[in-house]
C-alpha atoms as a PDB file:
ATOM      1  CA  UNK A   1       0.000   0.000   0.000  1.00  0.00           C
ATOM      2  CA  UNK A   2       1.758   3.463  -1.120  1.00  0.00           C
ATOM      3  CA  UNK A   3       2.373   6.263   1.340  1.00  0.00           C
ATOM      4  CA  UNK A   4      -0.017   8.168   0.150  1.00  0.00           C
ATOM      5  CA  UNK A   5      -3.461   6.033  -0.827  1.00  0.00           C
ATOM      6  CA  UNK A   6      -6.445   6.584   0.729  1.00  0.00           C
ATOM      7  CA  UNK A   7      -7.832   4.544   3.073  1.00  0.00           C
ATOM      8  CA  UNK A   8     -11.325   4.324   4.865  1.00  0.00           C
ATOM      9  CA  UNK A   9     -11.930   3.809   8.593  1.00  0.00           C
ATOM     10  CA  UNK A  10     -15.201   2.711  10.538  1.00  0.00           C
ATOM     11  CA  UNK A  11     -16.484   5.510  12.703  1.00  0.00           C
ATOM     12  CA  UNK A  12     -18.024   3.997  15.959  1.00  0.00           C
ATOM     13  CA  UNK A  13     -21.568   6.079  15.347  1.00  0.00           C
ATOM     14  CA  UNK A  14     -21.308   4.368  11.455  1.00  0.00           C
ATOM     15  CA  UNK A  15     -20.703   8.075   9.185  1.00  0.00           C
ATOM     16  CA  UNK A  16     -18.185   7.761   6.548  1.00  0.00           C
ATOM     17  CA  UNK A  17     -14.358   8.536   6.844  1.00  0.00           C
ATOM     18  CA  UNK A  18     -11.337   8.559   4.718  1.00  0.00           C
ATOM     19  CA  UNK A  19      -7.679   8.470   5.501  1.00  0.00           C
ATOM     20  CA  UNK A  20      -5.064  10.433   3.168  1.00  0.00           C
ATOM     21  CA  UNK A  21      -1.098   9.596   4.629  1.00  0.00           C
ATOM     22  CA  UNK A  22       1.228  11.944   3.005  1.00  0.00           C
ATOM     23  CA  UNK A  23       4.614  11.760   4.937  1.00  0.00           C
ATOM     24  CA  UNK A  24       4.148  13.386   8.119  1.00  0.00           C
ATOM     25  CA  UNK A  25       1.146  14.577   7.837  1.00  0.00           C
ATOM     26  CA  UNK A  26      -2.424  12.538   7.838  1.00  0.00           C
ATOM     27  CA  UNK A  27      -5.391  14.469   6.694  1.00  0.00           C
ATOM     28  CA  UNK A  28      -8.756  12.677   7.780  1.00  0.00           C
ATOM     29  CA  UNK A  29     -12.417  13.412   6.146  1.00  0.00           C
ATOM     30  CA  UNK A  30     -14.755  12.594   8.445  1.00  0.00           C
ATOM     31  CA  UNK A  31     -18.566  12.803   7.924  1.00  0.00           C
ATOM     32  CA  UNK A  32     -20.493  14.150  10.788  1.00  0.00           C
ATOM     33  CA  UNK A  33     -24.234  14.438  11.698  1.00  0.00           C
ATOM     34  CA  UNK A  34     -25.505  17.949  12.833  1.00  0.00           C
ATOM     35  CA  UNK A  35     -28.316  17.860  15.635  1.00  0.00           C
ATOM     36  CA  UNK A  36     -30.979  18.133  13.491  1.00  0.00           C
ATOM     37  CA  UNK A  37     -29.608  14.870  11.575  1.00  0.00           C
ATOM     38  CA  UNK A  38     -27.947  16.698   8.074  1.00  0.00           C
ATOM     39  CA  UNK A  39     -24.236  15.718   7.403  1.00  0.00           C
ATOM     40  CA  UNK A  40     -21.604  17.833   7.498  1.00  0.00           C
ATOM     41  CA  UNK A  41     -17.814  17.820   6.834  1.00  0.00           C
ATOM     42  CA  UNK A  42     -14.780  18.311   8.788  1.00  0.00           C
ATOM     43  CA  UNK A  43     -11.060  17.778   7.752  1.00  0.00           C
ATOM     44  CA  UNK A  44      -8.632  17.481   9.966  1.00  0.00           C
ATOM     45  CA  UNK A  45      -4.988  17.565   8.958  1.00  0.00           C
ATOM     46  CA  UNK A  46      -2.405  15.875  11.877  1.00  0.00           C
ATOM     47  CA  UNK A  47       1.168  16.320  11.578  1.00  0.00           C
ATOM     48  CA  UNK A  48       3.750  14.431  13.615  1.00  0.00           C
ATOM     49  CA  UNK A  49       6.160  16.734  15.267  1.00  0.00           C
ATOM     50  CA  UNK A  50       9.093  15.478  17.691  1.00  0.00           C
ATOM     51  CA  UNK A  51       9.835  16.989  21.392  1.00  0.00           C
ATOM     52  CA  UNK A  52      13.510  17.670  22.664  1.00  0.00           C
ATOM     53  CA  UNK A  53      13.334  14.814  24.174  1.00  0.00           C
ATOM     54  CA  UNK A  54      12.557  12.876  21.636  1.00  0.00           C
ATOM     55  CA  UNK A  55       8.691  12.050  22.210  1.00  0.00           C
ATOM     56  CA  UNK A  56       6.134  12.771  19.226  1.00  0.00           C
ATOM     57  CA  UNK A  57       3.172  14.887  19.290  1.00  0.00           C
ATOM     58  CA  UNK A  58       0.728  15.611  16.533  1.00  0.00           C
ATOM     59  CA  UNK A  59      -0.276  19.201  16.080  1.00  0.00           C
ATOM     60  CA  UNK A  60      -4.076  18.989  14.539  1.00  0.00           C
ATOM     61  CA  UNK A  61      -6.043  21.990  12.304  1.00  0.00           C
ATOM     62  CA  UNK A  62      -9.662  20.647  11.760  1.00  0.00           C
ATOM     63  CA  UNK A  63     -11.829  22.472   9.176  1.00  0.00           C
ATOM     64  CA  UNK A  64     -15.679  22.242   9.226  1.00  0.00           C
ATOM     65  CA  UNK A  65     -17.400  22.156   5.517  1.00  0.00           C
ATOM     66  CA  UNK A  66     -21.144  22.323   5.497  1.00  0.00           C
ATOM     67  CA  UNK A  67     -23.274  20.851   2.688  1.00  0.00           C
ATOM     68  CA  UNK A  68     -24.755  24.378   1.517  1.00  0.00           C
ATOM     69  CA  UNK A  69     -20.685  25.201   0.848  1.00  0.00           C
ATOM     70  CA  UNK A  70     -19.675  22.170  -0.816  1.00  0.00           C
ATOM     71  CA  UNK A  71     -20.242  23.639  -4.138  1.00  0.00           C
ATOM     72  CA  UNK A  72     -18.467  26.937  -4.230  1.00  0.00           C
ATOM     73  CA  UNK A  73     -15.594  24.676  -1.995  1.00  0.00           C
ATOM     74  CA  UNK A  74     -14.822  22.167  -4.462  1.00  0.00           C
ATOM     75  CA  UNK A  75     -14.941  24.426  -7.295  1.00  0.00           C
ATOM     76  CA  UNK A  76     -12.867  27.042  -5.600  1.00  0.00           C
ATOM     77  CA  UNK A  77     -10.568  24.278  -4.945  1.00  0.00           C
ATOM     78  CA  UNK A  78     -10.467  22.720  -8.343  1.00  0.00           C
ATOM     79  CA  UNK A  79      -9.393  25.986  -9.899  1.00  0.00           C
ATOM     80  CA  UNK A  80      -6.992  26.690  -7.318  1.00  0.00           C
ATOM     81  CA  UNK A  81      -5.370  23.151  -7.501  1.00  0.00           C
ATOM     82  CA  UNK A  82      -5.495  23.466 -11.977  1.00  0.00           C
ATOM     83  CA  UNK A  83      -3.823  26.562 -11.134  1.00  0.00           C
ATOM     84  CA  UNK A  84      -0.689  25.340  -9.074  1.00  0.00           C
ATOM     85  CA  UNK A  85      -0.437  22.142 -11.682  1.00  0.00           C
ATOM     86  CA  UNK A  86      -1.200  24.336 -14.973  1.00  0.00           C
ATOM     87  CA  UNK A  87       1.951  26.830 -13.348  1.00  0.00           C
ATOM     88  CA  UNK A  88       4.281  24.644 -11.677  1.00  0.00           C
ATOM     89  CA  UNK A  89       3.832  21.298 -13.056  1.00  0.00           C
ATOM     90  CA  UNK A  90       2.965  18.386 -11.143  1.00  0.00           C
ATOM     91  CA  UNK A  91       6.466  17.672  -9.723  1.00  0.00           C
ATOM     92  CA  UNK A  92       7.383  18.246  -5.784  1.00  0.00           C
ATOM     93  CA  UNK A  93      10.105  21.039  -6.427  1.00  0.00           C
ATOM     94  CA  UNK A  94      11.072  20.460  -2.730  1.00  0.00           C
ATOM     95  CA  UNK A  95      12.004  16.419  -3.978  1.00  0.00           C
ATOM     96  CA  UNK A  96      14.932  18.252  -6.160  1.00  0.00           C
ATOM     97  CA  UNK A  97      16.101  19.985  -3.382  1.00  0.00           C
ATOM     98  CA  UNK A  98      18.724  17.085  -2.534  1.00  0.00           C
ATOM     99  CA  UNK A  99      22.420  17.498  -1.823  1.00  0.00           C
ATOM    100  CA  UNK A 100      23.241  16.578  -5.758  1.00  0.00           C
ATOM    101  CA  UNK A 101      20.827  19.293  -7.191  1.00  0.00           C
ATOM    102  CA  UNK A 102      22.642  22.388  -7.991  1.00  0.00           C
ATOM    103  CA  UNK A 103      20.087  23.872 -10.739  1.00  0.00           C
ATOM    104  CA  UNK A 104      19.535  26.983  -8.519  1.00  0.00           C
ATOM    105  CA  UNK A 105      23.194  27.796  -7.832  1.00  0.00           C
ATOM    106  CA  UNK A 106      23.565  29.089 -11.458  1.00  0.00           C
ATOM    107  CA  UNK A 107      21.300  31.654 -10.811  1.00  0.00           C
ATOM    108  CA  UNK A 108      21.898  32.120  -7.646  1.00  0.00           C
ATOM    109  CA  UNK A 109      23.198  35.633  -6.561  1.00  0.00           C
ATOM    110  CA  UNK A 110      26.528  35.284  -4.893  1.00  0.00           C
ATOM    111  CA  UNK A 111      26.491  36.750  -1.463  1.00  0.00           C
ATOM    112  CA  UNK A 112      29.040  38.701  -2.427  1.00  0.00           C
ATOM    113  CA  UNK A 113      26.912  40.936  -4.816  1.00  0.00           C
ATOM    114  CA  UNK A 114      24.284  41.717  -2.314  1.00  0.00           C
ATOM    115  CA  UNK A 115      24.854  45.190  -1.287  1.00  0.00           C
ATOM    116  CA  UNK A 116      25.381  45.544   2.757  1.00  0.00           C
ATOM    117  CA  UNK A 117      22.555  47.949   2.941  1.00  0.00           C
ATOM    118  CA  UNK A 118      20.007  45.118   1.372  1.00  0.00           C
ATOM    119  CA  UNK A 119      20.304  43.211   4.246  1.00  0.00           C
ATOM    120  CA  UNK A 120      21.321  45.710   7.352  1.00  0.00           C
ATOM    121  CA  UNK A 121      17.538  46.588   7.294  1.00  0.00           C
ATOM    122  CA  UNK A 122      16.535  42.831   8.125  1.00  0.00           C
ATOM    123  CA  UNK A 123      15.395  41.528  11.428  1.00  0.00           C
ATOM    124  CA  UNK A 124      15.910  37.827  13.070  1.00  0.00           C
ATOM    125  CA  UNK A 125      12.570  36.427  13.695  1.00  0.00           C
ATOM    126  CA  UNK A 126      12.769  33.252  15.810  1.00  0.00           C
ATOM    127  CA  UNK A 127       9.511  31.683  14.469  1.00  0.00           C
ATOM    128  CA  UNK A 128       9.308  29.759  17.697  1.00  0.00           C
ATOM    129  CA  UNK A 129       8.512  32.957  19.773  1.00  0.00           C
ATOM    130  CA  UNK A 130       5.432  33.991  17.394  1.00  0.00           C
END
């Protein structure tokens, strides 16, 4: 089974679920029933981060979709998604980025051409503190 196929999962209550597994993160459709018994839509994406000492944790961002949306959400989504593809192609740039893969370092500006007052302006911004 690839890394990345779907797969389905039984919900105790009996609504229907999917799985996606892309590397660290899992993104998981689950179909949920509102209290006056319509379905609704949440996605939940899970991604596996490690502690300092070593112990995982999974960091979750759930979405709710509901049915009057679905529309305008998959349509926004399929243009968005032909978009990225139609401009980029459908190849992860970030696989090329490998210790072999020099294709940016010939246009690459040398550090050595960046004027000093380009970068005295420029703060560091640990992310970790936002």
């Amino acid at each position: 089974m690839s890394e990345n196929e779907n797969l389905e999962r039984s919900e105790p209550d009996g609504i229907y679920s999917k799985v996606l597994r892309a590397g660290r993160r899992t993104y998981f459709f689950d179909v949920r029933e509102t209290r006056a018994g319509d379905y609704y839509l949440t996605i939940t994406e899970s991604k596996k981060n490690t502690n300092e000492d070593g112990s995982f944790f999974y960091k979750k961002h759930k979405i709710y979709l509901y049915k009057e949306d679905f529309g305008n959400f998959k349509n926004i989504l399929d243009e968005i998604t032909s978009y990225v593809v139609d401009e980029r192609g459908e190849e992860v740039i970030s696989e090329r980025h490998q210790k072999n893969y020099d294709n940016y370092s010939e246009s690459a500006v040398p550090a050595a051409d960046i004027p000093k007052a380009a970068t005295e302006s420029f703060t560091d911004v640990d992310f970790d503190d936002i």
